[in-house]
Protein backbone atom coordinates (compact mmCIF):
# COMPACT_ATOMS: atom_id res chain seq x y z
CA UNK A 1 -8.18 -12.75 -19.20
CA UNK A 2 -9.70 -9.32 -19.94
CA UNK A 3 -7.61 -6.97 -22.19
CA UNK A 4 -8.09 -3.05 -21.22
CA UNK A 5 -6.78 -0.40 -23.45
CA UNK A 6 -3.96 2.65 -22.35
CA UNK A 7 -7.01 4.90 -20.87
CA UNK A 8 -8.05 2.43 -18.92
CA UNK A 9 -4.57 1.41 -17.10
CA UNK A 10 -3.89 5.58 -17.23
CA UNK A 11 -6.81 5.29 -14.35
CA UNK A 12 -4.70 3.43 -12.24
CA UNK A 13 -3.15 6.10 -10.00
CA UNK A 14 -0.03 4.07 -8.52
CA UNK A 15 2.38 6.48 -6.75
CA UNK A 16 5.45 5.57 -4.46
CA UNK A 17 5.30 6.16 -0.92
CA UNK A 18 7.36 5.71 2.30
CA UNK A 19 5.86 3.80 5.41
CA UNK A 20 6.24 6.07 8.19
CA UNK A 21 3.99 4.42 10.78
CA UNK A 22 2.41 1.05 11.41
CA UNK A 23 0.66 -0.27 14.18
CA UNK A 24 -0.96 -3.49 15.38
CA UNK A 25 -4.84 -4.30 13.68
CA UNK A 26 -5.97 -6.62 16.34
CA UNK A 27 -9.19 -6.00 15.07
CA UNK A 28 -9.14 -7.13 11.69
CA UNK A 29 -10.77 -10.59 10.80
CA UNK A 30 -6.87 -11.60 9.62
CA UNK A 31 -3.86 -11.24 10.96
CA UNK A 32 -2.82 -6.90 9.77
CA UNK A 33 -1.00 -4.17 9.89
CA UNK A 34 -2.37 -0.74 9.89
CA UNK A 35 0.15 1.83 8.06
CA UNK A 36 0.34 5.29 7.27
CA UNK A 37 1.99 6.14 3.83
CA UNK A 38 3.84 9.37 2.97
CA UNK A 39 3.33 10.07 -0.45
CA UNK A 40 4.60 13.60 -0.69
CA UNK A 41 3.78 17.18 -0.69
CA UNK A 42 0.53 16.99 -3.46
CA UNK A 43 -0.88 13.74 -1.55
CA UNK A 44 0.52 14.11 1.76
CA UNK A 45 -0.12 10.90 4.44
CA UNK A 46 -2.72 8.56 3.73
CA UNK A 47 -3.87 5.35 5.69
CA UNK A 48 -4.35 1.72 4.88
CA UNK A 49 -4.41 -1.96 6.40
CA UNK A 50 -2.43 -4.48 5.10
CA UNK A 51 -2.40 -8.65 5.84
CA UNK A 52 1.55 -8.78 5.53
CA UNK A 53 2.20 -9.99 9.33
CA UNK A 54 3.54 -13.08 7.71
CA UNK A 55 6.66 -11.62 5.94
CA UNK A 56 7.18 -8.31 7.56
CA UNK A 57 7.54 -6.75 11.26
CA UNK A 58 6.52 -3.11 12.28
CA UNK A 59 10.62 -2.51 12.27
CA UNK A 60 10.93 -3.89 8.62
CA UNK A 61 8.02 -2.23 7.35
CA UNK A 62 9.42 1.76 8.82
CA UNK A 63 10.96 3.56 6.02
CA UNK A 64 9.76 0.79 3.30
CA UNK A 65 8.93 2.64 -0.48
CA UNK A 66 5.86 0.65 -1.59
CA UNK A 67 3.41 1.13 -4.34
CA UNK A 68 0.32 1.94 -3.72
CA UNK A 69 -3.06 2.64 -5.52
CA UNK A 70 -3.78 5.98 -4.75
CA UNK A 71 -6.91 6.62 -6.41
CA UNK A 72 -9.78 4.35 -4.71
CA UNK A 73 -12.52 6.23 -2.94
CA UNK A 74 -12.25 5.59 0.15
CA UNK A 75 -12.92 2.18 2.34
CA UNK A 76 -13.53 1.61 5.86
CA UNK A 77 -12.06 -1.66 7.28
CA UNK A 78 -13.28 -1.81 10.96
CA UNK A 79 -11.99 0.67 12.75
CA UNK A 80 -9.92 2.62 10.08
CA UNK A 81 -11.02 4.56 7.07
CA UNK A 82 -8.24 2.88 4.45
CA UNK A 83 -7.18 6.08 2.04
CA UNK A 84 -5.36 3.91 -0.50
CA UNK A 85 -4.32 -0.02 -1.69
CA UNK A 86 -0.55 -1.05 -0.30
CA UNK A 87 0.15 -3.67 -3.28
CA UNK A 88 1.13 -6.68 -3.05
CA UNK A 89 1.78 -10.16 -4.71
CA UNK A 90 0.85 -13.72 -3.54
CA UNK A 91 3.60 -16.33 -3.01
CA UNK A 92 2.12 -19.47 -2.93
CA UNK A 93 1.86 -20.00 0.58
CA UNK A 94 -0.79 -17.39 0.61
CA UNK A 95 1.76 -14.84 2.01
CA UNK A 96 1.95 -11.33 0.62
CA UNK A 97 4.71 -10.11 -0.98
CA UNK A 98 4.92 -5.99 -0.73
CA UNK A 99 5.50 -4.38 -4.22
CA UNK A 100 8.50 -2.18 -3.65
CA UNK A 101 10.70 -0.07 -5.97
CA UNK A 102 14.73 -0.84 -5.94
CA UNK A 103 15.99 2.35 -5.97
CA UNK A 104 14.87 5.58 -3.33
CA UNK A 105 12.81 7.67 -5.60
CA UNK A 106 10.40 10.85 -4.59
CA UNK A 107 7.54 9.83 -2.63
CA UNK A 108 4.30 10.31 -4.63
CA UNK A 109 6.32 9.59 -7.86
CA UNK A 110 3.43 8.00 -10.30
CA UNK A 111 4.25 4.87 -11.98
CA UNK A 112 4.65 5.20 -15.71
């Protein structure tokens, strides 16, 4: 493992934001999502694919706080031009688990 130092991890813009739209990615090479993120006033909506069809439906994922790396330039993934990084941990299955906060807080709230 490679050990960074506090500037490097203060980089790492990671802000809450609320799902407020997904739709099928039929074209993406794996099974996706593609979402739209709301993370407040300063960062407004930004876009993103996810591969998280295993775990989650479009109804589950509407209204869903995730965290999300804010701070990538950005990516295009086929069709879409992704604005930020849903994240997410592997379960062993290779299934993605979305990394979620467990209490409502402001969208674009940074993690500390």
């Amino acid at each position: 493992m490679d050990y960074i130092d506090w500037g490097d991890f203060q980089k790492v813009d990671i802000r809450v934001g609320t799902i407020v739209d997904v739709e099928d990615f039929p074209e993406a090479r794996r099974p996706a999502y593609k979402l739209q993120v709301d993370f407040g006033e300063e960062l407004g909506i930004k876009k993103s694919s996810s591969q998280i069809t295993d775990l989650y439906t479009r109804e589950d994922l509407l209204g869903k706080q995730v965290l999300a790396v804010v701070n990538f330039p950005p990516k295009q993934i086929g069709p879409i031009m992704s604005e930020c990084l849903v994240t997410g941990l592997y379960r062993p299955d290779g299934s993605v688990v979305l990394s979620t906060v467990d209490m409502e807080l402001p969208n674009g709230t940074r993690l500390a």
